[in-house]
C-alpha atoms as a PDB file:
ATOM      1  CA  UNK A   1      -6.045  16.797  -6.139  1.00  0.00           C
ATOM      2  CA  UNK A   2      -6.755  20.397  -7.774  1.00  0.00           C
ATOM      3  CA  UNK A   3      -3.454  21.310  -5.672  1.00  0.00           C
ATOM      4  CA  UNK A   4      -0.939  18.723  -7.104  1.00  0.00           C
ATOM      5  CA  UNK A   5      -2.450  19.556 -10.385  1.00  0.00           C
ATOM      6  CA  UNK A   6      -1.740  23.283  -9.664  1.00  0.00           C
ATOM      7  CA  UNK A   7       2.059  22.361  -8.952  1.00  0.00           C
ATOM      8  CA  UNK A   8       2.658  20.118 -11.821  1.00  0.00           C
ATOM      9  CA  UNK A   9       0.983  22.774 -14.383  1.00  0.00           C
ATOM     10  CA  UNK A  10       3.694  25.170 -12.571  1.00  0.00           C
ATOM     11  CA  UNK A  11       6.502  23.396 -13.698  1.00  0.00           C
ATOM     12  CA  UNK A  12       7.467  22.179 -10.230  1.00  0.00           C
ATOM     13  CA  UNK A  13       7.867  18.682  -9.500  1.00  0.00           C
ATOM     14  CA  UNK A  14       4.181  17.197  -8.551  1.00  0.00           C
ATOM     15  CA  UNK A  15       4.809  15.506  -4.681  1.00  0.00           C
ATOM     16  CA  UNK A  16       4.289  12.038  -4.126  1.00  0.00           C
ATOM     17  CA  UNK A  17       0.927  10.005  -3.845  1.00  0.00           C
ATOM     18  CA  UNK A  18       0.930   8.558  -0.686  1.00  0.00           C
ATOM     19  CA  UNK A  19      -1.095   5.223  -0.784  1.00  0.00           C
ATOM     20  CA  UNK A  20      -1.343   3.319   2.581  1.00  0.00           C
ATOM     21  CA  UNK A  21      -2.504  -0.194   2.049  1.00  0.00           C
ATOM     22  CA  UNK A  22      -4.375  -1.330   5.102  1.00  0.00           C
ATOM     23  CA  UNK A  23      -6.916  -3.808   5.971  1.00  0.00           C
ATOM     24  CA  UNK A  24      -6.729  -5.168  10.267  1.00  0.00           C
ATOM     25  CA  UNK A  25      -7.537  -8.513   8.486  1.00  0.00           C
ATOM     26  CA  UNK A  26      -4.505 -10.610   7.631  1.00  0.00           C
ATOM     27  CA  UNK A  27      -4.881 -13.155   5.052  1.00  0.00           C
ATOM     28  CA  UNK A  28      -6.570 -10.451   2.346  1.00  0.00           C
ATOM     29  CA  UNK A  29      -3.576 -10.266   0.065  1.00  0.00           C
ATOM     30  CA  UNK A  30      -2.719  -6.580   1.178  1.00  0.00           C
ATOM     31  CA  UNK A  31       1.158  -7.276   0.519  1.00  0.00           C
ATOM     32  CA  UNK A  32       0.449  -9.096  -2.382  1.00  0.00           C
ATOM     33  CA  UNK A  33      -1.642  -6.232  -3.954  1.00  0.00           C
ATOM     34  CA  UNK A  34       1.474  -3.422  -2.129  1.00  0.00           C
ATOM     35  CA  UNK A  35       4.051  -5.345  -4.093  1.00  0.00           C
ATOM     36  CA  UNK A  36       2.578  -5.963  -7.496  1.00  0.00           C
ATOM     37  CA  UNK A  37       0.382  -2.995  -8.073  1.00  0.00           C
ATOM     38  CA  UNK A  38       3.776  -1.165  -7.197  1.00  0.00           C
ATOM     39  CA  UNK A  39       5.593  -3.385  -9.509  1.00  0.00           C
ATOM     40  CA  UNK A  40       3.022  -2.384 -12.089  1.00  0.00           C
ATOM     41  CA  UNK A  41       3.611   1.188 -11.773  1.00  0.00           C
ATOM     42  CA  UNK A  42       7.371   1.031 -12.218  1.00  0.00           C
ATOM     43  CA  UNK A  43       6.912  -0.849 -15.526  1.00  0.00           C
ATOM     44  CA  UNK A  44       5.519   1.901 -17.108  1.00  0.00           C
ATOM     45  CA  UNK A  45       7.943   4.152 -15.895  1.00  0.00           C
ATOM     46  CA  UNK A  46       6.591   5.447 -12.206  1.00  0.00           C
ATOM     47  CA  UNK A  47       8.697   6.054  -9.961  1.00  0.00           C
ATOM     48  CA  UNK A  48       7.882   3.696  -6.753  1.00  0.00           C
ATOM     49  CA  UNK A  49       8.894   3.160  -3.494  1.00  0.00           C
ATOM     50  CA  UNK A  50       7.424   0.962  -1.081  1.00  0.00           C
ATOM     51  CA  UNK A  51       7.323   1.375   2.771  1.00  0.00           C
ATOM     52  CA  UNK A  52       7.390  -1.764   5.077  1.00  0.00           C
ATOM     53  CA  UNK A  53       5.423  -0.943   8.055  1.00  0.00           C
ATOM     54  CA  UNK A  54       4.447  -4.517   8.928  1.00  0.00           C
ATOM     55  CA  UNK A  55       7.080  -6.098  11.359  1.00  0.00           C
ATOM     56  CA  UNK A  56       6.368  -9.366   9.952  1.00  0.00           C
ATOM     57  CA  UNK A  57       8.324  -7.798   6.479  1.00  0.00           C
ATOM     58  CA  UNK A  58       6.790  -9.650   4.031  1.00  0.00           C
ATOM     59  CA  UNK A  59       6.653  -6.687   1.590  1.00  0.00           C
ATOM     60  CA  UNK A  60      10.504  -6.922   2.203  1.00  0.00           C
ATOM     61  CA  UNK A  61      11.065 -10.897   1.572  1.00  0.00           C
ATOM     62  CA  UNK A  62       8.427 -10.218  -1.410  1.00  0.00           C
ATOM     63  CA  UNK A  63      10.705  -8.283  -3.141  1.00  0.00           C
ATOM     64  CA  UNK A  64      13.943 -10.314  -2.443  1.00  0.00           C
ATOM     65  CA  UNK A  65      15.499  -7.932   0.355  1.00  0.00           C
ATOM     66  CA  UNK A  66      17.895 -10.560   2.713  1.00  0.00           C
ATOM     67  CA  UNK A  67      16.777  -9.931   6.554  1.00  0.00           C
ATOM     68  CA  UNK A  68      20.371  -9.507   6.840  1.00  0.00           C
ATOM     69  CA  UNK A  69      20.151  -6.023   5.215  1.00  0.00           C
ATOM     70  CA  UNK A  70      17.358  -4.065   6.613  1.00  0.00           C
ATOM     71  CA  UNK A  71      18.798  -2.064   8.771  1.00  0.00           C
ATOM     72  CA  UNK A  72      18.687   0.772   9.070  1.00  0.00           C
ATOM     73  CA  UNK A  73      14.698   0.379   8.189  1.00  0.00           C
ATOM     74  CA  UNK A  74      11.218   1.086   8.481  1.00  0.00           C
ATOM     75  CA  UNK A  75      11.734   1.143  12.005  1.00  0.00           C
ATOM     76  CA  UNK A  76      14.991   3.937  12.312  1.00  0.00           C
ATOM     77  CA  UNK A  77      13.145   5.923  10.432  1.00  0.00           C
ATOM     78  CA  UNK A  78      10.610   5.746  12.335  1.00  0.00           C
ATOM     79  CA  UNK A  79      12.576   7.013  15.190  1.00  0.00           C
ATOM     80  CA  UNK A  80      14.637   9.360  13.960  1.00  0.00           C
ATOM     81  CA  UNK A  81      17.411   7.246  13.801  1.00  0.00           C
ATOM     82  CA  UNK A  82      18.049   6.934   9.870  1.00  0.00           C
ATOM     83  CA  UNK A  83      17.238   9.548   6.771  1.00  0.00           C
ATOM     84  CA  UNK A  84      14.729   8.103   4.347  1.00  0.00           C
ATOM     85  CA  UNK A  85      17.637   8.045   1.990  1.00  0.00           C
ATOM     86  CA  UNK A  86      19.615   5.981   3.987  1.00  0.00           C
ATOM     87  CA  UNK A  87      16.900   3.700   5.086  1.00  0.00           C
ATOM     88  CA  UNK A  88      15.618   3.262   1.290  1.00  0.00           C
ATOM     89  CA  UNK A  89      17.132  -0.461  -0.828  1.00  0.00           C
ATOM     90  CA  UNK A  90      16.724  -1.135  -4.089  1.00  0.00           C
ATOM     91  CA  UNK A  91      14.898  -3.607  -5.548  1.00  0.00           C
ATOM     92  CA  UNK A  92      15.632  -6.436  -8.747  1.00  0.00           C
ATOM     93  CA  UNK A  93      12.643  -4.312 -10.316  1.00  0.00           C
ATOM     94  CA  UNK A  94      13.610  -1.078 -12.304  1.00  0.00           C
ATOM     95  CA  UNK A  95      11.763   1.974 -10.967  1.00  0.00           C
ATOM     96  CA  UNK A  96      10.887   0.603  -7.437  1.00  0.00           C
ATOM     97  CA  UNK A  97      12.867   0.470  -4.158  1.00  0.00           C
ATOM     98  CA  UNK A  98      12.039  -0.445  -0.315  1.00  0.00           C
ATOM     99  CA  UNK A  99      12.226   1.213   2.784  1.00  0.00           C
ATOM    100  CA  UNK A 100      12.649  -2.667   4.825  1.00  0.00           C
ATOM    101  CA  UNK A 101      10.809  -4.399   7.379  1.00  0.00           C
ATOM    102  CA  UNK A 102      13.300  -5.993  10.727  1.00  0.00           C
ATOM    103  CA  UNK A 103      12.288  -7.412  13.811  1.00  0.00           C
ATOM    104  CA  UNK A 104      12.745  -4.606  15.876  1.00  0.00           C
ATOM    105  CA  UNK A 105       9.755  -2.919  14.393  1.00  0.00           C
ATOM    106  CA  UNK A 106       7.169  -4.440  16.835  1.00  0.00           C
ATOM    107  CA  UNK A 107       8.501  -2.687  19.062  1.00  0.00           C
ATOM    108  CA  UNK A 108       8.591   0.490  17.815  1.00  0.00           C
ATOM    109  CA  UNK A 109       5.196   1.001  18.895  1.00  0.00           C
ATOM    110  CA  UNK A 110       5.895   1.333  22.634  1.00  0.00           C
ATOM    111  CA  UNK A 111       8.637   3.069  22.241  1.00  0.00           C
ATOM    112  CA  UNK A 112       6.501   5.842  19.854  1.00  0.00           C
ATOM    113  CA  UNK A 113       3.826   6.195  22.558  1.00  0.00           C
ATOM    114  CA  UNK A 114       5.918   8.809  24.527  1.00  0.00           C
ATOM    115  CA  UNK A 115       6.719  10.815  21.435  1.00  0.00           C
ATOM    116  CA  UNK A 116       5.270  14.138  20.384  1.00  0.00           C
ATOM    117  CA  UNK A 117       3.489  13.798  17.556  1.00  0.00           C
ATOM    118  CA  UNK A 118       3.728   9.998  17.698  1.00  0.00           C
ATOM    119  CA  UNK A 119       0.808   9.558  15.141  1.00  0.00           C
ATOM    120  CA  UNK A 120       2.967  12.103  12.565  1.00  0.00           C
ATOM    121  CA  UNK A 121       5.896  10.763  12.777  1.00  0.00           C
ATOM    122  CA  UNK A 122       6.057   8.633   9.341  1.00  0.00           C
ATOM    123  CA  UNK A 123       4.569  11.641   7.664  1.00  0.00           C
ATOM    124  CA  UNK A 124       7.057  13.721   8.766  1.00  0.00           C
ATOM    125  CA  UNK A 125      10.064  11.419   7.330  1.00  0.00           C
ATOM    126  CA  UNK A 126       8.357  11.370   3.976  1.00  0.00           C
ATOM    127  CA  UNK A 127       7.889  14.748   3.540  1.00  0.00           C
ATOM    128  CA  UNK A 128      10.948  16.490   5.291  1.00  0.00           C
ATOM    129  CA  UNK A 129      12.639  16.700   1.675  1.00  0.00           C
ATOM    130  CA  UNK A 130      11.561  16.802  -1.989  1.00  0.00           C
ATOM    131  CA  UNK A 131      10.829  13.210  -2.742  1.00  0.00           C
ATOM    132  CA  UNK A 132      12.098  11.752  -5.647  1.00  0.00           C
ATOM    133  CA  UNK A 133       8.987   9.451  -6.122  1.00  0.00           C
ATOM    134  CA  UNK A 134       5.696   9.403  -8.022  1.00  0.00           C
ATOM    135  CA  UNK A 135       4.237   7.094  -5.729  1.00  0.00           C
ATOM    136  CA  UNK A 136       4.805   6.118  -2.224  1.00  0.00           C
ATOM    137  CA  UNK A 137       2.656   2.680  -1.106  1.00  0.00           C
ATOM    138  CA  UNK A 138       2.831   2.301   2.878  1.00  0.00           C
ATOM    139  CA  UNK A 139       1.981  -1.825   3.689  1.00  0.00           C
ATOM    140  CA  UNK A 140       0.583  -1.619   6.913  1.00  0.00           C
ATOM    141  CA  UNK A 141       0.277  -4.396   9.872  1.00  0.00           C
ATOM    142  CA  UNK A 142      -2.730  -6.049   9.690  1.00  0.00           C
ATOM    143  CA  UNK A 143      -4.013  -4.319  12.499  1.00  0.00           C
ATOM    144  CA  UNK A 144      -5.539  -0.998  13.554  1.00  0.00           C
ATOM    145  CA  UNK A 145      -2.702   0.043  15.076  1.00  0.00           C
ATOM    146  CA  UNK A 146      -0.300   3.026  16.102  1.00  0.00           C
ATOM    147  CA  UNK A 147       1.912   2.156  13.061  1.00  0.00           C
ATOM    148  CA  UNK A 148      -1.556   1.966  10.716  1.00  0.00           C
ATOM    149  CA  UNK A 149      -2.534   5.061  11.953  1.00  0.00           C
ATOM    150  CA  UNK A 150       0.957   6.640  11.175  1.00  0.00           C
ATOM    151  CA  UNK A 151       0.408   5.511   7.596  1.00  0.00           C
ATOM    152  CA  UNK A 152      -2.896   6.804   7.607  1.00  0.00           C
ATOM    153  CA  UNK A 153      -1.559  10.476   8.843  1.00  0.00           C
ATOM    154  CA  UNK A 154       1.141  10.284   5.952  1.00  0.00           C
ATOM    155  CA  UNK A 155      -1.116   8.915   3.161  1.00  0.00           C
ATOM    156  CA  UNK A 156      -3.298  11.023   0.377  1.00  0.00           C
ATOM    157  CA  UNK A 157      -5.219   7.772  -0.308  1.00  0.00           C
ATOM    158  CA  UNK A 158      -6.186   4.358   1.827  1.00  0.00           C
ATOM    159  CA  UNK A 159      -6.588   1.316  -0.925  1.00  0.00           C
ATOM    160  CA  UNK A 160      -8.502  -2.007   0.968  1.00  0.00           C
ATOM    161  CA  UNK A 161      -7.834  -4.759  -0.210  1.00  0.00           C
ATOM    162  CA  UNK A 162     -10.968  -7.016   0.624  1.00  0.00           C
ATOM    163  CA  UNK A 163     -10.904 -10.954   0.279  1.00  0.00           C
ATOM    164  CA  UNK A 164     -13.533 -12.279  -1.700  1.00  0.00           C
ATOM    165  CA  UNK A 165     -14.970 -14.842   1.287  1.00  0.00           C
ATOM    166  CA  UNK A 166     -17.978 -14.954   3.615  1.00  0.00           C
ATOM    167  CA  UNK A 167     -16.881 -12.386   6.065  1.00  0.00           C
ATOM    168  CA  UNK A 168     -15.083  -9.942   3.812  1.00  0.00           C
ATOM    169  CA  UNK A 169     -17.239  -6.652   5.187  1.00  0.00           C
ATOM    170  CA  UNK A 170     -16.867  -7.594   8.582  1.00  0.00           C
ATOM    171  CA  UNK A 171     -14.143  -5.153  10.159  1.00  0.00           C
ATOM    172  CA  UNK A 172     -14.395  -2.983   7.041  1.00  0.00           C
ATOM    173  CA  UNK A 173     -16.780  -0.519   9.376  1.00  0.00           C
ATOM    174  CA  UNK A 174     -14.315  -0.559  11.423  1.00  0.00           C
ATOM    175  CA  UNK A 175     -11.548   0.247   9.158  1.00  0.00           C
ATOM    176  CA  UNK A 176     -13.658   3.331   7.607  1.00  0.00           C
ATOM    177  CA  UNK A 177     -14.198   4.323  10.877  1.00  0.00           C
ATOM    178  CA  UNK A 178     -10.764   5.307  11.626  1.00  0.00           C
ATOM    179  CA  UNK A 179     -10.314   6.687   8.282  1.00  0.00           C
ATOM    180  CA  UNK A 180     -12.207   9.024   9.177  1.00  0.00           C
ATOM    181  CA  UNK A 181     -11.622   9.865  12.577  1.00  0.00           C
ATOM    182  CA  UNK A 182      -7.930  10.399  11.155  1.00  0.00           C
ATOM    183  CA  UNK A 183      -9.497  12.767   8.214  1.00  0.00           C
ATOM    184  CA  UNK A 184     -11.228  14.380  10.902  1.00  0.00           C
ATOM    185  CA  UNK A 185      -8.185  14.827  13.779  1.00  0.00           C
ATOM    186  CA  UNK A 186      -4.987  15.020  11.947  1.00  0.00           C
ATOM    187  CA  UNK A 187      -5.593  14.523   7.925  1.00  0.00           C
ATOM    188  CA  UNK A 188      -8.666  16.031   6.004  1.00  0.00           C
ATOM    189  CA  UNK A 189      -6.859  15.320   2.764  1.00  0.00           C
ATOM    190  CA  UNK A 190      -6.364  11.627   3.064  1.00  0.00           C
ATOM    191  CA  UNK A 191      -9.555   9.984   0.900  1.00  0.00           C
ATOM    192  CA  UNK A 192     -10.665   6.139   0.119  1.00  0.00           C
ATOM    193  CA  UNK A 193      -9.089   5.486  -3.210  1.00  0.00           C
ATOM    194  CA  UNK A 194     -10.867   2.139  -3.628  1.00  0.00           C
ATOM    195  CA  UNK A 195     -11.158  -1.283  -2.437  1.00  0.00           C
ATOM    196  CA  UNK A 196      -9.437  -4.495  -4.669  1.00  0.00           C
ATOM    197  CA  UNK A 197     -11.248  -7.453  -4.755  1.00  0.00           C
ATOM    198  CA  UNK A 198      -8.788 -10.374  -4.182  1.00  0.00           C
ATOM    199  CA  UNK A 199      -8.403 -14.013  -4.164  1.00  0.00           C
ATOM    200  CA  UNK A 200     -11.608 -14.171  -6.863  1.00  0.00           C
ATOM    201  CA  UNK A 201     -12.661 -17.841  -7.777  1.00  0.00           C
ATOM    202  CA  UNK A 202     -14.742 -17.869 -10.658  1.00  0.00           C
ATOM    203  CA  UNK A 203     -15.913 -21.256  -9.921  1.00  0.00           C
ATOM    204  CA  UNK A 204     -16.928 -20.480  -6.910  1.00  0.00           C
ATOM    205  CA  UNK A 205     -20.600 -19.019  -6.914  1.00  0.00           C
ATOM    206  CA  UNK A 206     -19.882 -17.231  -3.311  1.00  0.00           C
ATOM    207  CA  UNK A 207     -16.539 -15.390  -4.754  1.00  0.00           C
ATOM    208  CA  UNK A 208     -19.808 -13.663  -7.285  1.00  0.00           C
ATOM    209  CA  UNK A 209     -21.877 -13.565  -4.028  1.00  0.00           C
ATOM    210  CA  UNK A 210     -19.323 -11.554  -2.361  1.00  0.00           C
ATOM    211  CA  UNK A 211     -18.473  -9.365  -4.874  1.00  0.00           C
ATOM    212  CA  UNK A 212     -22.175  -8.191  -5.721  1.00  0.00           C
ATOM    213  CA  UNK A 213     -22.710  -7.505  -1.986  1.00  0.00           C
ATOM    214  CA  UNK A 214     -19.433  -5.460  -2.011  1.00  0.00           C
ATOM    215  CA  UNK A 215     -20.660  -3.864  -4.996  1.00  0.00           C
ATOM    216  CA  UNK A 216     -24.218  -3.026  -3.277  1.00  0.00           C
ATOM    217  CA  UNK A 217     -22.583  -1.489  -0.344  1.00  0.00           C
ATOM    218  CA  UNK A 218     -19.623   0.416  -1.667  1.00  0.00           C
ATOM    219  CA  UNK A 219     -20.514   1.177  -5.328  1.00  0.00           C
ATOM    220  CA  UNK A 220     -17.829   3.258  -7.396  1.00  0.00           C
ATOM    221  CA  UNK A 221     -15.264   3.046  -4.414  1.00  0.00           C
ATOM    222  CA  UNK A 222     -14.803  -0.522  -5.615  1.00  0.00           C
ATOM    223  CA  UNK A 223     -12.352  -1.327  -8.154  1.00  0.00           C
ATOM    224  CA  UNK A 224     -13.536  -2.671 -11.750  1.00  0.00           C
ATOM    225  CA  UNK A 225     -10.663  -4.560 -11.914  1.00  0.00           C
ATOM    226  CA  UNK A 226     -10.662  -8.079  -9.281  1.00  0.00           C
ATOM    227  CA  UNK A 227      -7.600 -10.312  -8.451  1.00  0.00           C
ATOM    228  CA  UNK A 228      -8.471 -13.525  -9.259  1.00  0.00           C
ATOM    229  CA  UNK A 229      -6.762 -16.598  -7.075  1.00  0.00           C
ATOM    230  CA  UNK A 230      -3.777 -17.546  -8.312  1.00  0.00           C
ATOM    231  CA  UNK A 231      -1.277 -20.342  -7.990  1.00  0.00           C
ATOM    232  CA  UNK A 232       1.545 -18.518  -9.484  1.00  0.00           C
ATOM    233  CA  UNK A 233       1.260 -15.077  -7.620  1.00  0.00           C
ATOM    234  CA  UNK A 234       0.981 -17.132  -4.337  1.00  0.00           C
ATOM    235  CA  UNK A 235       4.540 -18.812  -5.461  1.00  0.00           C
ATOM    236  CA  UNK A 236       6.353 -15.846  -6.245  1.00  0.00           C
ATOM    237  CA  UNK A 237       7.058 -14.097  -2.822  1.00  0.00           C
ATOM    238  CA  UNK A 238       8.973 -17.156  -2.050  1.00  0.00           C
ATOM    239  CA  UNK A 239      11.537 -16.535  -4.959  1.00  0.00           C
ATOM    240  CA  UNK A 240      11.933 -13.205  -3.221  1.00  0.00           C
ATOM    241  CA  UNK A 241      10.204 -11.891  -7.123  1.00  0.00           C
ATOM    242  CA  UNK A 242       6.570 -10.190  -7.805  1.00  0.00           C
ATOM    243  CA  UNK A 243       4.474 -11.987  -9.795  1.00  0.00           C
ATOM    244  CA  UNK A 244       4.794  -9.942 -12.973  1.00  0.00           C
ATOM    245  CA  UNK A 245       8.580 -10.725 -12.642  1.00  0.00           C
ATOM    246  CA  UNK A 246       7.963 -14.545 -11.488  1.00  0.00           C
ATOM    247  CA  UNK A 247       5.472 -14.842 -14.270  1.00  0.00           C
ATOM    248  CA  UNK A 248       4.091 -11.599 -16.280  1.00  0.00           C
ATOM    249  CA  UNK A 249       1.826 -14.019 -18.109  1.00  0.00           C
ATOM    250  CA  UNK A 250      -0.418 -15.356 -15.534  1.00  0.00           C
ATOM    251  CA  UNK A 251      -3.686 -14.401 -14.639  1.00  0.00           C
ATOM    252  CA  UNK A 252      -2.648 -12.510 -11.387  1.00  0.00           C
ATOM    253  CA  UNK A 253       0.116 -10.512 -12.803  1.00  0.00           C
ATOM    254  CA  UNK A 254      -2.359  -9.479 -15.860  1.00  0.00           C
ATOM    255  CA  UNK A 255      -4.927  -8.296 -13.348  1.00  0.00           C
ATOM    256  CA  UNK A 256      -2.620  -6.570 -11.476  1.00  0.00           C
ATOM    257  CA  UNK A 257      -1.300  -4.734 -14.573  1.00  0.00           C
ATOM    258  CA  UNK A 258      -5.366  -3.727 -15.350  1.00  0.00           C
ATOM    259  CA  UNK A 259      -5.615  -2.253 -11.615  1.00  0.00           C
ATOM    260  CA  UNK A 260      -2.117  -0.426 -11.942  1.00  0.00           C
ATOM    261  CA  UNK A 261      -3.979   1.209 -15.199  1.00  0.00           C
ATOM    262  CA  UNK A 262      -7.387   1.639 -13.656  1.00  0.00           C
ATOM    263  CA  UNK A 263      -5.648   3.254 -10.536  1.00  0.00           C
ATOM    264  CA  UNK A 264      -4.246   6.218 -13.081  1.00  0.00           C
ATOM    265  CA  UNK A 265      -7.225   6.413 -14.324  1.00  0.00           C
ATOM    266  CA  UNK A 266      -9.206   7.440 -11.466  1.00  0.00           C
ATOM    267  CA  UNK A 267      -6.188   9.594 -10.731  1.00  0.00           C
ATOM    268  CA  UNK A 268      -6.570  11.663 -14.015  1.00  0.00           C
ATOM    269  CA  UNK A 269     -10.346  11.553 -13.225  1.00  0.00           C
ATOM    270  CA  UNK A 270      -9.976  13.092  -9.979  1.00  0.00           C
ATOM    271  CA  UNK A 271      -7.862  15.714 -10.989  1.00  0.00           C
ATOM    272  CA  UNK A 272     -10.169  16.640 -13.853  1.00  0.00           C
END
């Protein structure tokens, strides 16, 4: 962090913050939280760009991107086979475009097996040129995969989302195990920026249960800020809208404005 601080004192343009959004449990409301947190930044005047790495594109139908139009995508660049420019589509949502989700990226990991440097190769795209962006959110397959770990290669920080249910710190071990076997082989900058509660029910005594246990393991690496459950963020995706654009007043798209501030905030803090 002393480095980007160091360029953007310079007068050069500060590089993007790679965040990869990862969790190998579906279900957790990781492209809920890639979408709206993103959303939250561009309303205040970030520049955003989120990168579908999930072949199931959600992140892409999330923000209203027709299937009919992501190519070339996530997956050509990928492969060589498309610039990031040409790969990035804008979104409805000032401040924030897509590089898109298709089919054909499930297989992209067999075909990126015989490739040198075939845990780089995301990384590379996003930094082969000056990127125009303040913030760069990855929304990984909800798996610990070769596409995961190419997000993890590329990315300055790893944000968990974590489900606010019985088993939410089973596979989390897991998950911070590869963290930092990638720290340790191929990225010693990338860091845990936090984990997001999600999918909080206040009437539910075990959503409290959860969270204090979270709280007891992981400390200050979990957000102040939880996601409670609901109704209206869980509608939005299907309008092809976030839920601050679907409905900036409900509870969701409120908390999700509070983590986009509290994320800055531990950004200033660790450049301090």
């Amino acid at each position: 962090m002393a480095e980007r601080a160091a360029e953007t004192s310079s007068g050069g343009p500060a590089p993007s913050r790679i965040v990869a959004i990862a969790n190998q449990k579906g279900g957790v409301g990781k492209t809920t939280t890639a979408i709206n947190l993103s959303t939250g930044l561009a309303a205040i005047g970030k520049r955003v760009l989120i990168v579908d790495l999930d072949p199931q594109g959600n992140a892409s139908t999330g923000l209203g991107i027709a299937r009919a139009a992501r190519r070339p995508g996530s997956y050509e660049l990928l492969l060589n086979a498309a610039s990031l420019a040409e790969a990035v589509r804008p979104s409805d949502v000032p401040n924030l475009s897509v590089v898109p989700s298709s089919n054909d990226l499930s297989g992209a990991e067999v075909e990126l097996v015989e490739r040198p440097r075939r845990q780089a190769c995301l990384r590379d795209c996003l930094t082969r040129t000056a990127s125009p962006y303040d913030y760069v959110f990855v929304d990984c397959p909800p798996s610990l995969n070769l596409l995961t770990v190419n997000a993890l290669v590329a990315a300055d920080w790893v944000l968990v989302p974590l489900q606010c249910e019985f088993f939410a710190l089973e596979g989390l071990s897991q998950l911070l195990r590869t963290v930092e076997r990638v720290r340790a082989a191929h990225n010693p900058r990338l860091q845990v920026q936090g984990i997001v509660l999600t999918m909080f029910d206040g009437r539910n005594k075990l959503s409290d249960q959860v969270a204090a246990d979270v709280r007891g393991h992981l400390g200050d690496k979990v957000f102040d800020t939880v996601i409670p459950r609901n109704v209206r963020v869980s509608e939005a995706p299907s309008h092809g809208q976030p839920a601050l654009i679907y409905d900036s007043r409900c509870s969701g798209s409120q908390a999700y404005m509070r983590l986009a501030g509290e994320m800055l905030r531990r950004e200033r803090a660790q450049a301090a």
